[in-house]
N, C-alpha and C. Protein backbone atom coordinates (compact mmCIF):
# COMPACT_ATOMS: atom_id res chain seq x y z
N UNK A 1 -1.20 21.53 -9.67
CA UNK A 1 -0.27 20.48 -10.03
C UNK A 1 -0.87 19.12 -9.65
N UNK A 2 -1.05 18.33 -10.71
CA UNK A 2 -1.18 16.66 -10.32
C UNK A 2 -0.46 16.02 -9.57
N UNK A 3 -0.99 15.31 -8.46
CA UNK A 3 0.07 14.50 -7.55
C UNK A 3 0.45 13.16 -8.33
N UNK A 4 1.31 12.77 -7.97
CA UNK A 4 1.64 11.42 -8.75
C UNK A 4 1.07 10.23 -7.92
N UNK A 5 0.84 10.59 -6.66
CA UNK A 5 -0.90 9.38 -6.10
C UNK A 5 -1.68 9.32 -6.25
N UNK A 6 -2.45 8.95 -6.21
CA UNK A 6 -3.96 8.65 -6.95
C UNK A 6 -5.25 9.06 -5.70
N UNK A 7 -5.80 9.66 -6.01
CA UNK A 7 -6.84 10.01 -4.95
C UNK A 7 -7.77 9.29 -4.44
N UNK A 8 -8.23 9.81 -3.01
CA UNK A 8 -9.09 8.98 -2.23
C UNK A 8 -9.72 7.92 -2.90
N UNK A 9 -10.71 8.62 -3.86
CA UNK A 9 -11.93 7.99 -4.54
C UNK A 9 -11.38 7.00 -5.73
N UNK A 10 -10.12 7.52 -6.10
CA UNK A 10 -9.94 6.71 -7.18
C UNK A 10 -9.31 5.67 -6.79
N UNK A 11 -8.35 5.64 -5.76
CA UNK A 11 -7.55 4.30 -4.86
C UNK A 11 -8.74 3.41 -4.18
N UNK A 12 -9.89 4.02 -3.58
CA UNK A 12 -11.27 2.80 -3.27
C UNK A 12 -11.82 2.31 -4.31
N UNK A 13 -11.68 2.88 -5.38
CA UNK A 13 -12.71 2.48 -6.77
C UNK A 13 -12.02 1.29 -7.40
N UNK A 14 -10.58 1.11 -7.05
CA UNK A 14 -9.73 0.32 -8.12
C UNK A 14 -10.29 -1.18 -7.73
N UNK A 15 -10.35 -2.03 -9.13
CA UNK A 15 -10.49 -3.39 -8.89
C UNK A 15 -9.33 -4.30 -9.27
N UNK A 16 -9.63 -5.25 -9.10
CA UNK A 16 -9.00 -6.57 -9.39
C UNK A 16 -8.16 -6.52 -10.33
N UNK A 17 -7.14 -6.78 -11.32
CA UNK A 17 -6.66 -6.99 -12.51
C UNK A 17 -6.77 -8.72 -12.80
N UNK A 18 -7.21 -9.61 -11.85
CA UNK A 18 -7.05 -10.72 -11.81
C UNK A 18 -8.16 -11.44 -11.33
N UNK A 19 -8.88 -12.59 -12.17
CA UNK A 19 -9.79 -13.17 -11.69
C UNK A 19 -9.45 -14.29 -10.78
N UNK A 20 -10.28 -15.00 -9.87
CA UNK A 20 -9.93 -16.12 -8.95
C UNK A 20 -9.10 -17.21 -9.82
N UNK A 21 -8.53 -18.16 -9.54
CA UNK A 21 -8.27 -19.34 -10.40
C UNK A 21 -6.93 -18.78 -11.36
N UNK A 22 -6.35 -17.93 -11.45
CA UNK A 22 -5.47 -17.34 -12.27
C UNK A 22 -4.35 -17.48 -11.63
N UNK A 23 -2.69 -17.74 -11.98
CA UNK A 23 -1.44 -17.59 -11.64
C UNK A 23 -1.32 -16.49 -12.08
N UNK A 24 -0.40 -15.63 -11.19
CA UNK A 24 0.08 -14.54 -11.16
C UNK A 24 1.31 -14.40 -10.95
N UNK A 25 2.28 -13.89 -11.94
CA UNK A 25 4.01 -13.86 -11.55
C UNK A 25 4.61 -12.62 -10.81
N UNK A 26 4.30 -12.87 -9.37
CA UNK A 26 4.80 -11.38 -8.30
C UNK A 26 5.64 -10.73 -9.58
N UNK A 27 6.79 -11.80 -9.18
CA UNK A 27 8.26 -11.04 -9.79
C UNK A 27 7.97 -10.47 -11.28
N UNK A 28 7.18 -11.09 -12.06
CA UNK A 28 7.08 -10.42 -13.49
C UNK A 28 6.31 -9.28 -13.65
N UNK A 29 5.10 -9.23 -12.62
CA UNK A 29 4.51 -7.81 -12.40
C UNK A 29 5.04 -6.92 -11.79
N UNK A 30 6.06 -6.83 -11.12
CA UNK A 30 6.84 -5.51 -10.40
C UNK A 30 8.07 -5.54 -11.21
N UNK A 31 8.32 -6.60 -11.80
CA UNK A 31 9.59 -5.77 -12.95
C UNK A 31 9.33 -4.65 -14.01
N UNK A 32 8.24 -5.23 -14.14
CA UNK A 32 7.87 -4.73 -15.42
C UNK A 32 7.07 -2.93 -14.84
N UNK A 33 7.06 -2.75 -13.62
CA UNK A 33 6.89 -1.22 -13.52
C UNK A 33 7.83 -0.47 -13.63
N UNK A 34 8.06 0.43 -14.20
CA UNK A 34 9.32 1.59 -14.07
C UNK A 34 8.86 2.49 -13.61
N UNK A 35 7.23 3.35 -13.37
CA UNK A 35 6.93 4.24 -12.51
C UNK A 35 7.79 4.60 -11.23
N UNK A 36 8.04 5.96 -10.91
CA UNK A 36 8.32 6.00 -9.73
C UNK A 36 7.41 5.15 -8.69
N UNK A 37 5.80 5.38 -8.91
CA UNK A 37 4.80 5.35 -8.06
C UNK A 37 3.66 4.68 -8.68
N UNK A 38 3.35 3.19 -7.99
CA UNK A 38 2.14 2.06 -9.02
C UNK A 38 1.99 1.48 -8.16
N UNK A 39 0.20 1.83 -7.76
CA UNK A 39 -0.33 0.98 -6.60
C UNK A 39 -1.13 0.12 -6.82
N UNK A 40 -1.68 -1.48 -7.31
CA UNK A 40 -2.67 -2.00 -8.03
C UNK A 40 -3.15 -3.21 -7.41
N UNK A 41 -4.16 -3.32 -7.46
CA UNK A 41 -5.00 -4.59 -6.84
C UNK A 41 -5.00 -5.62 -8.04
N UNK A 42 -4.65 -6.59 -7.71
CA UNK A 42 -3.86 -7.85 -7.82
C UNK A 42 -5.36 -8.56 -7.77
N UNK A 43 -5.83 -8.78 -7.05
CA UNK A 43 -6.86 -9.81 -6.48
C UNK A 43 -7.36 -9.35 -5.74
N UNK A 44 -9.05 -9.95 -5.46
CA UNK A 44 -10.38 -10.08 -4.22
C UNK A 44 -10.54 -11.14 -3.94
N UNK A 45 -10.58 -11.05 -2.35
CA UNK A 45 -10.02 -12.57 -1.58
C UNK A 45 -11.61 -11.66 -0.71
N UNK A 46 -12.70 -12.50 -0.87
CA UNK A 46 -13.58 -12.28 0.36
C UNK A 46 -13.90 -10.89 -0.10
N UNK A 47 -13.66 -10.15 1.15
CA UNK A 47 -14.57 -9.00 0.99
C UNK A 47 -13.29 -8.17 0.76
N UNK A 48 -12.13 -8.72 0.55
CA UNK A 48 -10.87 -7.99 1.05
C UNK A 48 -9.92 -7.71 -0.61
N UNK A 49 -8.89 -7.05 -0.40
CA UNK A 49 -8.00 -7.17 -1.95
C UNK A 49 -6.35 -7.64 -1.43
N UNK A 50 -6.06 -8.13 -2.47
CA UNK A 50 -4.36 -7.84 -2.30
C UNK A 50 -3.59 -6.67 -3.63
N UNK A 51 -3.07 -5.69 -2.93
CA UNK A 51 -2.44 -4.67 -3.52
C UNK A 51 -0.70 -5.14 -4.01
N UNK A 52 -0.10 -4.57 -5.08
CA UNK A 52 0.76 -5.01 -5.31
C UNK A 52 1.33 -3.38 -5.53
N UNK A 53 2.48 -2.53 -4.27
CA UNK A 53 2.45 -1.86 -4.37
C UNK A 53 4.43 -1.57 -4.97
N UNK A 54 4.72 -0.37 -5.66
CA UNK A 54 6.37 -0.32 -6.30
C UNK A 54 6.31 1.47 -5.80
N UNK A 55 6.94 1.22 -5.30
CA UNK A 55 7.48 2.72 -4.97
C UNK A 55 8.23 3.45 -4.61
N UNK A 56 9.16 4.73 -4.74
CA UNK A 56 9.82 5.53 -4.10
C UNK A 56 9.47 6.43 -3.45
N UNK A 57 10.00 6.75 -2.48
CA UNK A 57 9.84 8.04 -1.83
C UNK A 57 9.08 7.80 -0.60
N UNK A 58 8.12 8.81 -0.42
CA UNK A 58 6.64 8.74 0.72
C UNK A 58 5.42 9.17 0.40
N UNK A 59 4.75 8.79 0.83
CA UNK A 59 3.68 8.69 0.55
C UNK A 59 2.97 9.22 1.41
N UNK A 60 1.47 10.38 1.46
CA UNK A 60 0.98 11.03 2.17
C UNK A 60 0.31 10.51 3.62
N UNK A 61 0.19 11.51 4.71
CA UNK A 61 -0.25 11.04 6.12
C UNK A 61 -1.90 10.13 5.41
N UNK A 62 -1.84 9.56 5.83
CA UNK A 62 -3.32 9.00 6.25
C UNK A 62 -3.89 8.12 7.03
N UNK A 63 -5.05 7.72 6.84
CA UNK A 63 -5.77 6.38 7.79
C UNK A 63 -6.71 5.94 6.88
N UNK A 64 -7.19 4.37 7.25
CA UNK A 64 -8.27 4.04 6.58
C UNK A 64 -9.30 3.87 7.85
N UNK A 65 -10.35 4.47 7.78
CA UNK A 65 -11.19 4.09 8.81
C UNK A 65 -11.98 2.99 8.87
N UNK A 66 -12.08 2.21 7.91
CA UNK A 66 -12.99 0.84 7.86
C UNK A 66 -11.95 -0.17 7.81
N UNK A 67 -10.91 -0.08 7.89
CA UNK A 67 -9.85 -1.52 7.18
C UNK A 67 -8.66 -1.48 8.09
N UNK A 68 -8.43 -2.49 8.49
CA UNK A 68 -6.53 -2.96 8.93
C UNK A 68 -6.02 -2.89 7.69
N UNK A 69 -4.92 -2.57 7.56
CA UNK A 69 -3.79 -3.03 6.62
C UNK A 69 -2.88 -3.82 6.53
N UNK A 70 -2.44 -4.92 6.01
CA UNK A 70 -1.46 -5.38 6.28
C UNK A 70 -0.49 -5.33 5.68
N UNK A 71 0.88 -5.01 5.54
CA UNK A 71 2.06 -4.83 4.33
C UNK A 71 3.44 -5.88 4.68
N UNK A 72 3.48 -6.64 3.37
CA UNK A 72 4.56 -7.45 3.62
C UNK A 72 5.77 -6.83 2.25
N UNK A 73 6.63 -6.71 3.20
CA UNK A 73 7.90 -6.09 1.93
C UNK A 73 8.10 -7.10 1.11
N UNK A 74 7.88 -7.34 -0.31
CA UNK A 74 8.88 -7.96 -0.73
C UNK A 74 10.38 -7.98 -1.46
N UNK A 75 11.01 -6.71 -1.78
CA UNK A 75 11.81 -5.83 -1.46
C UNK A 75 11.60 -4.87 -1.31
N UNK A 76 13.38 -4.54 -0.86
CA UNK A 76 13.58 -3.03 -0.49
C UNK A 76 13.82 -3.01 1.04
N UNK A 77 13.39 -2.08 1.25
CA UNK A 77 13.11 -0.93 2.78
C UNK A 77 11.74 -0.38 2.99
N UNK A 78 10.54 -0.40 3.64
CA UNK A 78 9.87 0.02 3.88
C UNK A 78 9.39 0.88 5.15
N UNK A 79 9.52 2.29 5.53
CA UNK A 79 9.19 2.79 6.74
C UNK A 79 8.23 3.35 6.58
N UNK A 80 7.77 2.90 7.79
CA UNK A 80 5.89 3.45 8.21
C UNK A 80 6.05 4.41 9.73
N UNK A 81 6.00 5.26 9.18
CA UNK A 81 5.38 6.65 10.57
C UNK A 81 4.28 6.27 10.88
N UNK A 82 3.90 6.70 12.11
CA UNK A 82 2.62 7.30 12.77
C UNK A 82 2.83 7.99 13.42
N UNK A 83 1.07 8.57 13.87
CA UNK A 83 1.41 9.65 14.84
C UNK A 83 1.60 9.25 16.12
N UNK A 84 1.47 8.50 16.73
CA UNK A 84 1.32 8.59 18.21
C UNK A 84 2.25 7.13 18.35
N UNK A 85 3.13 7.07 17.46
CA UNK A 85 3.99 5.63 17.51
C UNK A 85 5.31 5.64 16.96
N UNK A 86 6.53 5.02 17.92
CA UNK A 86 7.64 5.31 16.98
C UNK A 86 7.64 3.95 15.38
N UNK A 87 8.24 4.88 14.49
CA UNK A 87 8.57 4.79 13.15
C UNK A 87 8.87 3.07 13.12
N UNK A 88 8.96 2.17 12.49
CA UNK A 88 9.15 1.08 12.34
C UNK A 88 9.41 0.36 10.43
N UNK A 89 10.78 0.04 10.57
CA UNK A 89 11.50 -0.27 9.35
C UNK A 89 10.87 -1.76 8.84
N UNK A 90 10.58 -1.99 7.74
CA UNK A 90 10.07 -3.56 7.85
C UNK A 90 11.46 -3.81 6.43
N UNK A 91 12.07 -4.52 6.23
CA UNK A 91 12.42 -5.12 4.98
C UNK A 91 12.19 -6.27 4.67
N UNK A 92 12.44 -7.28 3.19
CA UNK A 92 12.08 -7.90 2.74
C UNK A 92 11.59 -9.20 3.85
N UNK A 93 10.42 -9.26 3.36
CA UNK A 93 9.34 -10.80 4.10
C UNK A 93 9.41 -10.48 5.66
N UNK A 94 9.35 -9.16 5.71
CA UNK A 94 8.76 -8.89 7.17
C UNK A 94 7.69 -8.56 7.00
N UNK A 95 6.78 -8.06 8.04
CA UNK A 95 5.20 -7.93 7.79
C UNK A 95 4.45 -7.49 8.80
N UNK A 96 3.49 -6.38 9.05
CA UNK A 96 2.75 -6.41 10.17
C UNK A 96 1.50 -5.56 9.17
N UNK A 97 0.98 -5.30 10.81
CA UNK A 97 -0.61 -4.96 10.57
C UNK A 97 -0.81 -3.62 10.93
N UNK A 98 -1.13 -2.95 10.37
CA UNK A 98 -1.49 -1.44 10.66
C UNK A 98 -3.24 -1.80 11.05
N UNK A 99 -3.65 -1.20 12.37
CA UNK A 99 -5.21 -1.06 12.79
C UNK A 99 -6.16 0.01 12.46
N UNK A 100 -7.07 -0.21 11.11
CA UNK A 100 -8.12 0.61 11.10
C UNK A 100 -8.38 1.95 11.58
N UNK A 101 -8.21 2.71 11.67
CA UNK A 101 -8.07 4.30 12.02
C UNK A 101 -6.36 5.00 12.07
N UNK A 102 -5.93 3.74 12.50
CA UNK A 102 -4.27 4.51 12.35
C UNK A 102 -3.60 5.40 11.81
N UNK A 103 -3.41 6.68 11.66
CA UNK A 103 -2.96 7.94 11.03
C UNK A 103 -1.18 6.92 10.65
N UNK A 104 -1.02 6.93 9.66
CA UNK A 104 0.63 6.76 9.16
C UNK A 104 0.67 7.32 7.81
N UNK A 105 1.79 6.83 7.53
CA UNK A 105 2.66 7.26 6.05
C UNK A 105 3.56 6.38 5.94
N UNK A 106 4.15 5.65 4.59
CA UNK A 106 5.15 4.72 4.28
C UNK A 106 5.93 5.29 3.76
N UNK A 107 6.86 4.95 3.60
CA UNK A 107 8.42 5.91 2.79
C UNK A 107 9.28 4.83 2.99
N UNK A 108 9.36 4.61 1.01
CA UNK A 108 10.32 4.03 0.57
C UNK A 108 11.89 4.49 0.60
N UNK A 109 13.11 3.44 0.79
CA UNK A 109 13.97 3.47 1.05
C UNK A 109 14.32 3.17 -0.33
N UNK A 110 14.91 3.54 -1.17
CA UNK A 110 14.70 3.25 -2.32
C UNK A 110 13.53 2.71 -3.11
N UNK A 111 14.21 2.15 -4.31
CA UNK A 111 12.64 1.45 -4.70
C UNK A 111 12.26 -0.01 -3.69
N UNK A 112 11.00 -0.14 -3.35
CA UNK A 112 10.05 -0.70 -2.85
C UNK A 112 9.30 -1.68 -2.76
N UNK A 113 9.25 -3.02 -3.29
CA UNK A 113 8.06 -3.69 -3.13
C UNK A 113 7.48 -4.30 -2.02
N UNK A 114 6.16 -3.97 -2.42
CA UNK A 114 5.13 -4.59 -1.32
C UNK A 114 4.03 -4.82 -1.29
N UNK A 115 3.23 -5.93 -0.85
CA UNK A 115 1.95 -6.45 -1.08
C UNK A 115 1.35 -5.66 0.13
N UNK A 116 0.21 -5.25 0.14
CA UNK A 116 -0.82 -4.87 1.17
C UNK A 116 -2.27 -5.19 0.71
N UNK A 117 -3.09 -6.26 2.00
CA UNK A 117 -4.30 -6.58 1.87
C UNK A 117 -5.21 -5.58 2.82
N UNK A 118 -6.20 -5.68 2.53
CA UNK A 118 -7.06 -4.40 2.60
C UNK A 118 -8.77 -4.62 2.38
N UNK A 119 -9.62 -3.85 3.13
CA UNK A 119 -10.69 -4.46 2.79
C UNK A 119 -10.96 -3.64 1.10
N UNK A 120 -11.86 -4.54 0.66
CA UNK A 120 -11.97 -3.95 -0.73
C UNK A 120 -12.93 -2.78 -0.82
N UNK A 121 -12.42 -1.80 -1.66
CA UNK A 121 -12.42 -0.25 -1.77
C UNK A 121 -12.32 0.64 -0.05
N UNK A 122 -11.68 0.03 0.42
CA UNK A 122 -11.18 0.70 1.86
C UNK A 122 -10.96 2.13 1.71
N UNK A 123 -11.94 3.04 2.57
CA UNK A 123 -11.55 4.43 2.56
C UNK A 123 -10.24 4.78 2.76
N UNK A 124 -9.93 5.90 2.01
CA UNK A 124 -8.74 6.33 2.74
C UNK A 124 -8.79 8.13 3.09
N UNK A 125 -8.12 8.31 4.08
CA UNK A 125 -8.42 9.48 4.40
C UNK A 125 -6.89 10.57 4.69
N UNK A 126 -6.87 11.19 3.83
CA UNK A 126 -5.64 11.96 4.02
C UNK A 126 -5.78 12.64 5.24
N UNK A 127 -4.85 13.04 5.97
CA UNK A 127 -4.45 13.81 6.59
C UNK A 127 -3.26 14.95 6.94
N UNK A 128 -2.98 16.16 7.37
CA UNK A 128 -2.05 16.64 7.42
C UNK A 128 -1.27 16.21 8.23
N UNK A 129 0.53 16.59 7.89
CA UNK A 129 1.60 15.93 8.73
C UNK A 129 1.15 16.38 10.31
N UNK A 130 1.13 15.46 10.99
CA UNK A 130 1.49 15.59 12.40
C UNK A 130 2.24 16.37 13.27
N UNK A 131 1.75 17.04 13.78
CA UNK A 131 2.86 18.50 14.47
C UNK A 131 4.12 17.47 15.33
């Protein structure tokens, strides 16, 4: 069965949809998804991307081992697990930093939006749920 996320290799491979110098309408690009699940790089800032992520549900354990993350809601509900950390709710224009090796998972509270910067093609590494 196909997962409806996109795999390791293919989530590091993704580029830009947007060259430097370009306006971009947040709000007109996340309306216009109806996917349950659409994760897309927006822009390359440096060595880094900005992701423009819409989603329900949760999303699998993992870590990136080369990259911080950073995720700012711009709606919704967003909860991020880890393993060795209690759970932490962010909603709209809240924001923090997940650190480079960090084992988590996000799970949308309904539908979702959220930007996350990232180094560009940042590994990602699944992992199984956490006992």
């Amino acid at each position: 069965m196909k997962s409806d996320f996109p795999g390791s290799d293919e989530y590091s491979a993704e580029r830009a949809r947007y060259p430097a110098m370009t306006v971009v309408d947040i709000r007109a690009e996340h309306a216009g998804i109806t996917d349950p699940y659409r994760n897309l790089v927006l822009f390359n800032i440096n060595k880094e991307c900005m992701r423009l992520a819409v989603f329900e549900g949760e999303y699998r354990w993992h870590h990136h081992p080369d990259s911080d993350e950073l995720f700012l809601v711009v709606a919704g509900e967003l909860q991020i697990e880890f393993e060795n950390a209690p759970r932490v709710t962010l909603t709209a224009w809240q924001s923090m930093v997940i650190p480079a090796g960090t084992v988590h998972r996000t799970r949308a509270m309904g539908r979702t939006v959220n930007l996350a910067f990232e180094r560009q093609g940042a590994q990602t590494v699944f992992v199984e749920a956490p006992v």
